[in-house]
N, C-alpha and C. Protein backbone atom coordinates (compact mmCIF):
# COMPACT_ATOMS: atom_id res chain seq x y z
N UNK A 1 0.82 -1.16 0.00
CA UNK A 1 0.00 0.00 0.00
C UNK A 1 0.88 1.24 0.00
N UNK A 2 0.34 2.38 -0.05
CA UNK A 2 1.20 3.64 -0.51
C UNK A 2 1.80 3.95 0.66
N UNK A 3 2.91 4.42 0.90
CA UNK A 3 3.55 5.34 1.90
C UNK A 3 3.65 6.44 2.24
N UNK A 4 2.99 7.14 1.57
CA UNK A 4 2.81 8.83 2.13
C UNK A 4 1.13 9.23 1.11
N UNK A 5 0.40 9.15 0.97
CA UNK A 5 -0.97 9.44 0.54
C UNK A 5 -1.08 10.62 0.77
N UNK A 6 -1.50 11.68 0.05
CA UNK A 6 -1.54 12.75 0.20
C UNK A 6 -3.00 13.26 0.45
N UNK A 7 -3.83 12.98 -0.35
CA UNK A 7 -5.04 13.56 -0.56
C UNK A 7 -6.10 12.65 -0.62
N UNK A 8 -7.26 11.59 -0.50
CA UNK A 8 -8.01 11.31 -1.15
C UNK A 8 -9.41 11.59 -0.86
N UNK A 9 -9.75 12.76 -0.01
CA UNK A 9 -11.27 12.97 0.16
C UNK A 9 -11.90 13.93 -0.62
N UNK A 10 -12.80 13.31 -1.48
CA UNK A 10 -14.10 13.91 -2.58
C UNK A 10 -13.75 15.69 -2.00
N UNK A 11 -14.25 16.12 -3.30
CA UNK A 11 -14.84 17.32 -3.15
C UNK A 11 -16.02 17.44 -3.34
N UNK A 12 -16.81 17.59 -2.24
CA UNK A 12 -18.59 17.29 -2.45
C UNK A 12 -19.02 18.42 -2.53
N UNK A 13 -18.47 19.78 -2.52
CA UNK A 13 -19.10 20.82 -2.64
C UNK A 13 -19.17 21.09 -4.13
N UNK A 14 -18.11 20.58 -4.88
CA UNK A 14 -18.58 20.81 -6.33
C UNK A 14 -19.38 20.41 -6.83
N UNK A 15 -20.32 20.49 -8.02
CA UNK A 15 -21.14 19.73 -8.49
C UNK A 15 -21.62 20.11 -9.93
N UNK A 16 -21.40 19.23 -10.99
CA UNK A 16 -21.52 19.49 -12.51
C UNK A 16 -23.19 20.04 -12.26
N UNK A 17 -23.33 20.41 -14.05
CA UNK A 17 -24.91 21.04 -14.21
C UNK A 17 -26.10 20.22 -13.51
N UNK A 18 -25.32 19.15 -13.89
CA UNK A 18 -26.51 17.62 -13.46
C UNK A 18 -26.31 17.76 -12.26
N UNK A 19 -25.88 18.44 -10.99
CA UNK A 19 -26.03 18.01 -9.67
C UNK A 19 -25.29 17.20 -9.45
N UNK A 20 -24.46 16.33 -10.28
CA UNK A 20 -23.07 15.21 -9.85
C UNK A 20 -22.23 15.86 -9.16
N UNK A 21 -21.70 15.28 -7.99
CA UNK A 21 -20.52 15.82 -8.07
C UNK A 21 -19.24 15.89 -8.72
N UNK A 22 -18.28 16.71 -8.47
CA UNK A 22 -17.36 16.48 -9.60
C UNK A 22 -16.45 15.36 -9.69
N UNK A 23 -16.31 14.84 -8.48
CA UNK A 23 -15.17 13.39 -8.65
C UNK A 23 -16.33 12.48 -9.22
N UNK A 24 -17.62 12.46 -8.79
CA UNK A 24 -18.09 11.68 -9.87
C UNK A 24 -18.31 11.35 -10.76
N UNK A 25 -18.69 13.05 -11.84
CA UNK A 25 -18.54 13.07 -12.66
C UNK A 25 -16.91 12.74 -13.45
N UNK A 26 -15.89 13.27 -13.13
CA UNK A 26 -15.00 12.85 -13.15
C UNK A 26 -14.08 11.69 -13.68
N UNK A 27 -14.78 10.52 -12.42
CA UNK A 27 -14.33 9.12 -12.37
C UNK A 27 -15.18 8.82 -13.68
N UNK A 28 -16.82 8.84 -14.12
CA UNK A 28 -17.19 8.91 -15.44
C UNK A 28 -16.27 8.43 -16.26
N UNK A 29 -16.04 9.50 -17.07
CA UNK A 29 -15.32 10.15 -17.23
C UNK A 29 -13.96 9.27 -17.85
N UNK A 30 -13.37 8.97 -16.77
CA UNK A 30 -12.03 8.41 -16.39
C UNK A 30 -12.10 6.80 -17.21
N UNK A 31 -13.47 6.21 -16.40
CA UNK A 31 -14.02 4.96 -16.54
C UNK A 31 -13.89 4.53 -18.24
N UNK A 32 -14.89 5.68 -18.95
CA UNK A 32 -14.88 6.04 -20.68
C UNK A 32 -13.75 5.58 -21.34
N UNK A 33 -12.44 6.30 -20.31
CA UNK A 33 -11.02 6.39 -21.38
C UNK A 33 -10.05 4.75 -21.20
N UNK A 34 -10.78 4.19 -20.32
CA UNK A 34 -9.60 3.17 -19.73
C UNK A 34 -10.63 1.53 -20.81
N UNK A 35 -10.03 0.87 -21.23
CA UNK A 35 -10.39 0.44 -22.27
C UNK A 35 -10.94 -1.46 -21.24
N UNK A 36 -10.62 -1.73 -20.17
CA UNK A 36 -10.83 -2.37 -19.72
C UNK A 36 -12.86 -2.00 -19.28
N UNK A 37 -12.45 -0.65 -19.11
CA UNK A 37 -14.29 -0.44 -18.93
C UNK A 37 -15.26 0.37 -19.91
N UNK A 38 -14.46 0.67 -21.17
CA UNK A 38 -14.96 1.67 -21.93
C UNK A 38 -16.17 1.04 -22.79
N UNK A 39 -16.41 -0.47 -22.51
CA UNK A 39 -17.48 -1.13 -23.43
C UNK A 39 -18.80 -1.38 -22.88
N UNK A 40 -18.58 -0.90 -21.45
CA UNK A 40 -19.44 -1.38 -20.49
C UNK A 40 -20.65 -0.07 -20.22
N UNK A 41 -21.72 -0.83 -20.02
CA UNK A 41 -23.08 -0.08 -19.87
C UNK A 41 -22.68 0.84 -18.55
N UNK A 42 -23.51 1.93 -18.84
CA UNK A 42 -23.60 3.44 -18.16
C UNK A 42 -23.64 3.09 -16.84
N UNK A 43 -24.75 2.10 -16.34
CA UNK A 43 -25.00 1.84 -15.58
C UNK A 43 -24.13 1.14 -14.45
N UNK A 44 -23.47 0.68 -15.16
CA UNK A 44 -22.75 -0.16 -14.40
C UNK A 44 -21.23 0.83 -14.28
N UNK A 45 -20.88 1.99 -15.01
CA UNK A 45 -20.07 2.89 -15.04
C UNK A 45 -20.04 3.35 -13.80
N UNK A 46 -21.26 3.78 -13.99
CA UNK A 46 -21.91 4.92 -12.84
C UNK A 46 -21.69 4.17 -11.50
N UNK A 47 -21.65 2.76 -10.95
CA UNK A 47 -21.32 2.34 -10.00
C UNK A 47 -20.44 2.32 -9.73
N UNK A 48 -18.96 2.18 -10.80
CA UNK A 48 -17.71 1.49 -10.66
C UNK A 48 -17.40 3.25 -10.18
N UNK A 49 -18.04 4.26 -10.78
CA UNK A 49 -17.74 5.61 -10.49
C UNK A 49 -17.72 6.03 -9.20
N UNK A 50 -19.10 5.28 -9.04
CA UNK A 50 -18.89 5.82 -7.12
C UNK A 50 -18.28 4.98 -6.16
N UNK A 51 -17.80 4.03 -6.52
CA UNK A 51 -17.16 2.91 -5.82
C UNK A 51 -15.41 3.11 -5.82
N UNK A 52 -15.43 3.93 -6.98
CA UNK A 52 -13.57 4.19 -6.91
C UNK A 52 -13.68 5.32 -6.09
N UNK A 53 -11.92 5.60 -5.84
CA UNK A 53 -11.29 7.18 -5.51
C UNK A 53 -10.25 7.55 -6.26
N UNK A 54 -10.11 8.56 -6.40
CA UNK A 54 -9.19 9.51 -6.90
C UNK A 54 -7.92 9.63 -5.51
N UNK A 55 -7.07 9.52 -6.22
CA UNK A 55 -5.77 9.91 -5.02
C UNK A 55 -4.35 10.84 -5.28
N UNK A 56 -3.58 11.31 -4.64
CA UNK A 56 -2.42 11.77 -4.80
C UNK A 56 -1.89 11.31 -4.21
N UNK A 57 -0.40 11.48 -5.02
CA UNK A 57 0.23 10.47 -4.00
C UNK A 57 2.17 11.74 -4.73
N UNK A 58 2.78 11.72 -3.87
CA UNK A 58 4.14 12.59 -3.53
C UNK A 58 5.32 11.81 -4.91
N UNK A 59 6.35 12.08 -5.46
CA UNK A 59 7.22 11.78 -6.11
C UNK A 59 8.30 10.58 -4.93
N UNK A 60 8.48 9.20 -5.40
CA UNK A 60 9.02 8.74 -4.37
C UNK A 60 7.67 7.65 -3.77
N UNK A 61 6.77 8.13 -3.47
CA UNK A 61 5.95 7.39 -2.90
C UNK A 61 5.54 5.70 -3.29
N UNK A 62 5.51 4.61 -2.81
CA UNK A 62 5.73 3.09 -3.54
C UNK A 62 4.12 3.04 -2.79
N UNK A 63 3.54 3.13 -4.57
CA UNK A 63 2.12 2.83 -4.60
C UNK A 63 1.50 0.88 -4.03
N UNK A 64 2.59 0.31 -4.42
CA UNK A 64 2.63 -1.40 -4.16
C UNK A 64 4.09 -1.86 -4.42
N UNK A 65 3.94 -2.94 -3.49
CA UNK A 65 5.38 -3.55 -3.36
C UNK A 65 5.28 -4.97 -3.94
N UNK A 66 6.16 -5.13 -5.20
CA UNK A 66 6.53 -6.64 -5.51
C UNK A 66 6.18 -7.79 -4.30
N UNK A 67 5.49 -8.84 -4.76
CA UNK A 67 5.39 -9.73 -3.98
C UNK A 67 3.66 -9.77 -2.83
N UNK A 68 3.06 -8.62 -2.58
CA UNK A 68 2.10 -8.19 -1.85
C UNK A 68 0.84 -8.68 -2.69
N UNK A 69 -0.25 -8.84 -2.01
CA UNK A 69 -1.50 -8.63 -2.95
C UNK A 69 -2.63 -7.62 -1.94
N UNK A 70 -2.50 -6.30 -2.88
CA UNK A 70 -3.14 -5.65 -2.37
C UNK A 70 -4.64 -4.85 -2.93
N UNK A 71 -4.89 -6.00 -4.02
CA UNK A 71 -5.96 -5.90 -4.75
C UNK A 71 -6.88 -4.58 -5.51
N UNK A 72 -5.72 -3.48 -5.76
CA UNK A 72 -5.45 -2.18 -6.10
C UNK A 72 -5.30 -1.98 -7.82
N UNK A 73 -5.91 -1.55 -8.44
CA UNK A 73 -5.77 -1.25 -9.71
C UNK A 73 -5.51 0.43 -9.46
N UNK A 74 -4.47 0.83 -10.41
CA UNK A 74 -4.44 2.58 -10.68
C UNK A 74 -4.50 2.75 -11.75
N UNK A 75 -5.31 3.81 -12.20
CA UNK A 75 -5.04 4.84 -14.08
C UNK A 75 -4.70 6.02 -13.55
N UNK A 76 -3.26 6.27 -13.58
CA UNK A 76 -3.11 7.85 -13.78
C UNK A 76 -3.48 8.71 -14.99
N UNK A 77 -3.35 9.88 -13.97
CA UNK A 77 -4.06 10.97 -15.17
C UNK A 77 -3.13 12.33 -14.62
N UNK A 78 -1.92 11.92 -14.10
CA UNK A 78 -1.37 12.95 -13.95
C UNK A 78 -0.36 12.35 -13.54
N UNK A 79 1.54 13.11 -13.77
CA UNK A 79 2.17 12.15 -13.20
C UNK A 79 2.96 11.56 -14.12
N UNK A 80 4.22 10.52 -13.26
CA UNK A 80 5.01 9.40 -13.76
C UNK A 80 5.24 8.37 -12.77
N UNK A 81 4.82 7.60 -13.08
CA UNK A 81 5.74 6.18 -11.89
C UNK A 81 6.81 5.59 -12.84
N UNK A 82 7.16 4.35 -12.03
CA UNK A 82 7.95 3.57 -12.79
C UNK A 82 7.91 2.23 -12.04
N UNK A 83 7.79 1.02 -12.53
CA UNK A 83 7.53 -0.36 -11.98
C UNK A 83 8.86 -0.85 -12.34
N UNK A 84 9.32 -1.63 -11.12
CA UNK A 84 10.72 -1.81 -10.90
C UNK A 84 10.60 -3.00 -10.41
N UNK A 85 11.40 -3.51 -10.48
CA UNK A 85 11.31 -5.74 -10.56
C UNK A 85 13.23 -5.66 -9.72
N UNK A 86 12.39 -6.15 -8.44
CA UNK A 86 13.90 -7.49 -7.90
C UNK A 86 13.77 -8.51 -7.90
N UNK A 87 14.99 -8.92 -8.34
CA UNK A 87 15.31 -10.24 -8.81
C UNK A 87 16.45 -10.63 -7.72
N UNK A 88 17.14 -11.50 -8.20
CA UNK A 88 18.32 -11.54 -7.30
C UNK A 88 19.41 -10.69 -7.53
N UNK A 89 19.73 -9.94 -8.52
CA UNK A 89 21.12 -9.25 -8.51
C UNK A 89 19.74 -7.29 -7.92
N UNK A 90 20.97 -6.53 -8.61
CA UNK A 90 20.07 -5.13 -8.48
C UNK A 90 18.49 -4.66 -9.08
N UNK A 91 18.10 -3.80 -8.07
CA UNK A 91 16.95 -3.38 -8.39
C UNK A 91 16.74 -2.66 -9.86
N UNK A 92 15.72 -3.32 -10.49
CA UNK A 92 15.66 -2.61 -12.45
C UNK A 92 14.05 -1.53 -12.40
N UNK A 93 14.53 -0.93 -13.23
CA UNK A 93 13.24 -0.25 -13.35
C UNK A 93 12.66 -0.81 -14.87
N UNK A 94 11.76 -1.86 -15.08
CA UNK A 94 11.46 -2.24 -15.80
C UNK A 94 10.47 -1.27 -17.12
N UNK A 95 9.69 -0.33 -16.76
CA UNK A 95 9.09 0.78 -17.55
C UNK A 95 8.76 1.77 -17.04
N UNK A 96 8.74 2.68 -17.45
CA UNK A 96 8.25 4.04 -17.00
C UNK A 96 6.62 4.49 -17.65
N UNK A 97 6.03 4.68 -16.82
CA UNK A 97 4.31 4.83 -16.74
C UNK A 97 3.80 5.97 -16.76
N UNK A 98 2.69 6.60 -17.45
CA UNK A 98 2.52 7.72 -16.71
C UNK A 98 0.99 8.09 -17.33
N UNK A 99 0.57 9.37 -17.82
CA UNK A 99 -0.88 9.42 -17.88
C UNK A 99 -1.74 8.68 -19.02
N UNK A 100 -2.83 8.29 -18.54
CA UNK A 100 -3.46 7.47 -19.80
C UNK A 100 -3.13 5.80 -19.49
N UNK A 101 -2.61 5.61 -18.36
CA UNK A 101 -1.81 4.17 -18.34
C UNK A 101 -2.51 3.61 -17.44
N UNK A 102 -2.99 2.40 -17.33
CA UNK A 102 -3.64 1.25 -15.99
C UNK A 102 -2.49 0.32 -15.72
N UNK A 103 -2.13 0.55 -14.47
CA UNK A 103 -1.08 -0.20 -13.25
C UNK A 103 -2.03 -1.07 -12.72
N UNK A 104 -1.96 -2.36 -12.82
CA UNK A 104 -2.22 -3.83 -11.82
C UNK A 104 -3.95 -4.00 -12.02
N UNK A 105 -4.21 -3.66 -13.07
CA UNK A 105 -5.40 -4.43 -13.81
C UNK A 105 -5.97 -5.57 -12.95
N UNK A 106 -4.62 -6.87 -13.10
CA UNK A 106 -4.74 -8.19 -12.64
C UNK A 106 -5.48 -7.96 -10.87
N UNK A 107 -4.57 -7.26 -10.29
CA UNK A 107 -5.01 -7.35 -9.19
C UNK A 107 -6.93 -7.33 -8.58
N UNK A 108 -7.02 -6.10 -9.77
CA UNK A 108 -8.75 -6.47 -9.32
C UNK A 108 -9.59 -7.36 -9.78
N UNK A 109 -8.87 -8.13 -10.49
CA UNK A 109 -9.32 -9.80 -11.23
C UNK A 109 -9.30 -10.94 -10.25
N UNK A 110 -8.40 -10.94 -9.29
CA UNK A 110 -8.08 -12.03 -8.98
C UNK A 110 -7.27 -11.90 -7.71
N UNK A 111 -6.69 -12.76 -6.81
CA UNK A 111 -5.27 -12.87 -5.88
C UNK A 111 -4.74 -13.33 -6.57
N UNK A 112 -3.51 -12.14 -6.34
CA UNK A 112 -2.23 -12.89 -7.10
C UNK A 112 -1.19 -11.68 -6.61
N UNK A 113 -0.20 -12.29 -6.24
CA UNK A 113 1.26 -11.20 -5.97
C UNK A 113 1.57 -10.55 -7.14
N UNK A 114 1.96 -8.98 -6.47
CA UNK A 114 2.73 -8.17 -7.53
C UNK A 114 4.26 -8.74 -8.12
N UNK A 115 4.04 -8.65 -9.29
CA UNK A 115 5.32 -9.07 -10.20
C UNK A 115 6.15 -8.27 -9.72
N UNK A 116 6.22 -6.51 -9.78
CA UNK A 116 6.80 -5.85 -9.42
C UNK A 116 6.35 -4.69 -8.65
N UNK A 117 6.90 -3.54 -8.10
CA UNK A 117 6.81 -2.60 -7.27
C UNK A 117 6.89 -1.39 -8.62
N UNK A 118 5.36 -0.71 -7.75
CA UNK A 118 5.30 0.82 -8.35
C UNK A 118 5.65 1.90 -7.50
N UNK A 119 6.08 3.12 -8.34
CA UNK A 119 7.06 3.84 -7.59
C UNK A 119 6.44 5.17 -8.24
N UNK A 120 6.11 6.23 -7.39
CA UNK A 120 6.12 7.67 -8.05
C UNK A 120 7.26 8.17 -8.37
N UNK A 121 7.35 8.50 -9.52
CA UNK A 121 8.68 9.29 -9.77
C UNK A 121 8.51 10.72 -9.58
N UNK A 122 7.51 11.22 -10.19
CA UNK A 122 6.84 12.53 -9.92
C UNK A 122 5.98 12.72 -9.14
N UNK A 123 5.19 13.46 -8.52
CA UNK A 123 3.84 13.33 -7.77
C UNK A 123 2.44 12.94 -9.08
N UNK A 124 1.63 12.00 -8.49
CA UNK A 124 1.08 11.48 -9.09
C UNK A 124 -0.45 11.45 -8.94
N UNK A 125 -1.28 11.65 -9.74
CA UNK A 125 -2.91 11.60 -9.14
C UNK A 125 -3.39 10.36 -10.37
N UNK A 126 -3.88 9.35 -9.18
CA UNK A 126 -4.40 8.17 -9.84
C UNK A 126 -5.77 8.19 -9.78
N UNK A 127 -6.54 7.09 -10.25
CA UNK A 127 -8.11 7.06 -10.44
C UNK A 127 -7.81 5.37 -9.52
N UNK A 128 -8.47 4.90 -8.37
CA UNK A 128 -8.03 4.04 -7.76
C UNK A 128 -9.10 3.17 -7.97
N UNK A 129 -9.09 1.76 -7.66
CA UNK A 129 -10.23 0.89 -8.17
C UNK A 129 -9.62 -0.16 -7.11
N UNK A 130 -10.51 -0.71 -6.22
CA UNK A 130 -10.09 -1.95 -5.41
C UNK A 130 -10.80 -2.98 -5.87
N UNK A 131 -9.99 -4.08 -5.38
CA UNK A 131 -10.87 -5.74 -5.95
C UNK A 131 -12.11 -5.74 -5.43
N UNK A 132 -12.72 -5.60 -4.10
CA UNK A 132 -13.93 -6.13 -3.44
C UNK A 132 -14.74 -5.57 -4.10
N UNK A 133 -14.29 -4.12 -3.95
CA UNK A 133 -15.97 -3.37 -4.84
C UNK A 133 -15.83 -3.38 -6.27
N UNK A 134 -15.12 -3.78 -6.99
CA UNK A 134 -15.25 -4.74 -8.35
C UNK A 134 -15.78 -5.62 -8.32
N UNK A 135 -15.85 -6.30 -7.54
CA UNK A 135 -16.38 -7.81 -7.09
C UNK A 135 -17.80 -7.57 -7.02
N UNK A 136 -17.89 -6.63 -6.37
CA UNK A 136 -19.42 -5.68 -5.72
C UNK A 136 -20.17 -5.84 -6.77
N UNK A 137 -19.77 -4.94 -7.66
CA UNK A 137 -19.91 -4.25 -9.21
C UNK A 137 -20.40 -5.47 -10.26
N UNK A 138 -19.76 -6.30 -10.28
CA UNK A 138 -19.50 -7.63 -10.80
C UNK A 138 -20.85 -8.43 -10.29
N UNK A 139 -21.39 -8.67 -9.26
CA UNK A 139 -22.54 -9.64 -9.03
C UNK A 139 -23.29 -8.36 -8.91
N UNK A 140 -23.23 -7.10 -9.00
CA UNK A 140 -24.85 -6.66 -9.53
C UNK A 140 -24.89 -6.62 -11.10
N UNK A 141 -23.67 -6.79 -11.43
CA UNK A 141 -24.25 -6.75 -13.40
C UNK A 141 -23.10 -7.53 -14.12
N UNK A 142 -23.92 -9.19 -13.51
CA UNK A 142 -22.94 -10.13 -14.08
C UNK A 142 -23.04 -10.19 -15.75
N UNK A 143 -24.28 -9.67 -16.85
CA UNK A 143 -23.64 -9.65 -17.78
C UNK A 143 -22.55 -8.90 -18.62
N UNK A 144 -21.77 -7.91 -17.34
CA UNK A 144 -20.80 -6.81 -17.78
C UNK A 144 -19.50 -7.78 -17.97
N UNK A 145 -19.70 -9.32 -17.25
CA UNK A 145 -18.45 -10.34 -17.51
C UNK A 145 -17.54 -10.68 -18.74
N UNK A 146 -18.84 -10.71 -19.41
CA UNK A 146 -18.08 -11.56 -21.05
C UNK A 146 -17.56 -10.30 -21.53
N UNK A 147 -17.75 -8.82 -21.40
CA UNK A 147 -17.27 -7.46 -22.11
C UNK A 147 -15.77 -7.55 -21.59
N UNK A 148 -15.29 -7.43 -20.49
CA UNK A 148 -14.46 -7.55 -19.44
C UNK A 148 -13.44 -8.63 -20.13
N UNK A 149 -14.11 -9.81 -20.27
CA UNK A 149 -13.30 -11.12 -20.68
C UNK A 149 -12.45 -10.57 -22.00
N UNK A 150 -13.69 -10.49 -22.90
CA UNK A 150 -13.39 -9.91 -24.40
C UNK A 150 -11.57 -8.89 -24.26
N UNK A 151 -12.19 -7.64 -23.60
CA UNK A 151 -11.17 -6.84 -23.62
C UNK A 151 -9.76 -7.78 -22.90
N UNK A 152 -9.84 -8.21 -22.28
CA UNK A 152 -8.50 -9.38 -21.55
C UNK A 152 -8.22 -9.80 -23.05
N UNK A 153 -9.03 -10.61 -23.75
CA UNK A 153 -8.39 -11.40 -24.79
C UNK A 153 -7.55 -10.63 -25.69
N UNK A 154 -8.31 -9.38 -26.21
CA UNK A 154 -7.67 -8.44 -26.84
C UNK A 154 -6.32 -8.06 -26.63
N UNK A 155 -6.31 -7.76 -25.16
CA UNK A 155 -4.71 -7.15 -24.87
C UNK A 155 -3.97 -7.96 -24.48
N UNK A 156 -4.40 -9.73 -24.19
CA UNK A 156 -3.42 -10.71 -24.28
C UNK A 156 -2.75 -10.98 -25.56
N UNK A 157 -3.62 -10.88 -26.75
CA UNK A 157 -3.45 -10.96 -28.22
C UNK A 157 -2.31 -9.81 -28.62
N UNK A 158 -2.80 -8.62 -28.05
CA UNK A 158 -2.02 -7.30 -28.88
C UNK A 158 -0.64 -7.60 -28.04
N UNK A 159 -0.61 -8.05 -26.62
CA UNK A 159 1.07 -7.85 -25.92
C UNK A 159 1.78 -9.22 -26.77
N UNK A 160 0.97 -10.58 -26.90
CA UNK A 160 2.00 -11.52 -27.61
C UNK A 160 2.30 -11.05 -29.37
N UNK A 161 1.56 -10.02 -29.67
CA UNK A 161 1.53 -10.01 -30.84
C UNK A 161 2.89 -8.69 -30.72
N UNK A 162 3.05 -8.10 -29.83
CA UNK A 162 4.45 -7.05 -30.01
C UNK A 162 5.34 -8.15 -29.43
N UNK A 163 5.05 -8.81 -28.47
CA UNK A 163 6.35 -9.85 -28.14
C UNK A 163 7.25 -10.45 -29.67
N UNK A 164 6.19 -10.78 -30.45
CA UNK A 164 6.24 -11.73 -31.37
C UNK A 164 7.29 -10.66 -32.29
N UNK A 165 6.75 -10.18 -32.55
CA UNK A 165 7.61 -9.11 -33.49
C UNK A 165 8.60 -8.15 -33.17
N UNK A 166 8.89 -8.45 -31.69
CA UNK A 166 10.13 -7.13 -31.28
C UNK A 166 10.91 -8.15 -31.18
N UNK A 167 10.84 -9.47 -30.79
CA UNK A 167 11.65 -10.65 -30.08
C UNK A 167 13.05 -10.88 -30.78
N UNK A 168 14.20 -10.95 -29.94
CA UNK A 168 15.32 -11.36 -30.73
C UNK A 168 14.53 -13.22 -31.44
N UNK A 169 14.86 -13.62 -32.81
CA UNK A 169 14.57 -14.59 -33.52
C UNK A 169 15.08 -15.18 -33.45
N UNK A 170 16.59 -14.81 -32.28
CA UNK A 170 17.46 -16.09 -32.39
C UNK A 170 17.51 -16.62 -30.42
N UNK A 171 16.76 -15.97 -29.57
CA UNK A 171 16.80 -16.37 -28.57
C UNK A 171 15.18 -17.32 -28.13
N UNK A 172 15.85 -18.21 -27.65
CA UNK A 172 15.88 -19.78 -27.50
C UNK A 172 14.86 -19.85 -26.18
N UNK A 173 15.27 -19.03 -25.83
CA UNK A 173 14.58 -18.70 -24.21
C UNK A 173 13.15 -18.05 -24.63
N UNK A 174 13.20 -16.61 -25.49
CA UNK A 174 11.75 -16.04 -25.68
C UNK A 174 10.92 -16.87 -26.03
N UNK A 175 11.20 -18.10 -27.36
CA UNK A 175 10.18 -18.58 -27.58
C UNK A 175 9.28 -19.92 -26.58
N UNK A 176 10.65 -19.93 -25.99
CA UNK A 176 9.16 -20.59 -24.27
C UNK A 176 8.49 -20.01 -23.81
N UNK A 177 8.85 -18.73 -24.05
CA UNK A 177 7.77 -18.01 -22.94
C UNK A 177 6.84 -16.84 -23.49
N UNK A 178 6.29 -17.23 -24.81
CA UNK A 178 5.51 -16.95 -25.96
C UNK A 178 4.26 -17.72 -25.53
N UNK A 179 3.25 -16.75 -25.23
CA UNK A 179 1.97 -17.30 -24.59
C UNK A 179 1.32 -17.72 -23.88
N UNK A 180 -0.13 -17.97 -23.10
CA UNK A 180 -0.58 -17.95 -21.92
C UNK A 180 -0.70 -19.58 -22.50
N UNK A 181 0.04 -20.39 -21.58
CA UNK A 181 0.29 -21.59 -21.44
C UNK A 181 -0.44 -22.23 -20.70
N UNK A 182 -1.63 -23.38 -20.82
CA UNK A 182 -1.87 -23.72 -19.41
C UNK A 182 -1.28 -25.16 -19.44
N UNK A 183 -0.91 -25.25 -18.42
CA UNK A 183 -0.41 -26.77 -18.63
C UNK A 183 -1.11 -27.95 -17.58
């Protein structure tokens, strides 16, 4: 979980034309651009809307730590992190992240440990989404499932499909680890 949190309580005194407030309207909004929920009925928007938070969080700040399951999805919309993987030799910063981007998807799918640790590099304002009230979200509008599934397949398809084509052709090792394997 984060180590220095800066901000995350609503501003309820604002409120769009419609009487929304503005983080609600907002999260909307937010929900539209992130492609994991952009197929999904209004209705069920509008829940995942009031069920998230918006947060800040300081440059430095370690949003999740490799190894934890803290059932946390983020989309920044402001900001840079960077997700950094230990292994046994030194700490790597595996990519650098920043607005427009969804950090730990998986996590509100399922238990499962972080691969790696996210890190603010800059100060950062995320759109936050936890597993339970996904879960919530999920048994009041179980046919929002197969949309959800769909988009998974998609971006399992599009990441093996850049694997496939950036891959050195002569390493021996990538092509084991070319695809969701079940064994």
């Amino acid at each position: 979980m984060s180590s220095h949190m800066v901000d995350k309580t609503p501003d309820h005194k604002c409120q769009d034309s419609s009487g929304l407030t503005c983080e609600f309207s907002q999260n909307l909004d937010i929900l539209r651009q992130i492609d994991l929920f952009s197929a999904l009925p209004i209705e069920s928007l509008k829940v995942f809307a009031l069920m998230s938070s918006r947060e800040k969080y300081k440059a430095g700040d370690v949003l999740f730590q490799q190894g934890e399951d803290d059932g946390q999805a983020f989309y920044i919309f402001a900001g840079t992190g960077e997700l950094v993987y230990k292994g046994d030799g030194p700490e790597e910063v595996i990519r650098t992240v920043g607005a427009g981007q969804m950090v730990g998807a998986t996590a509100i799918l399922g238990e499962t440990p972080r691969l790696f640790s996210f890190r603010a590099v800059t100060d950062l304002e995320c759109f936050l989404m936890e597993r339970e009230k996904f879960r919530t979200t999920l048994e009041q509008f179980p046919a929002i499932l197969p949309k959800i599934i769909k988009t998974l397949v998609q971006k399992i398809h599009a990441r093996e499909k850049v694997f496939l084509t950036s891959r050195n052709p002569d390493c021996e090792a990538c092509k084991k680890n070319l695809g969701v394997i079940f064994d």
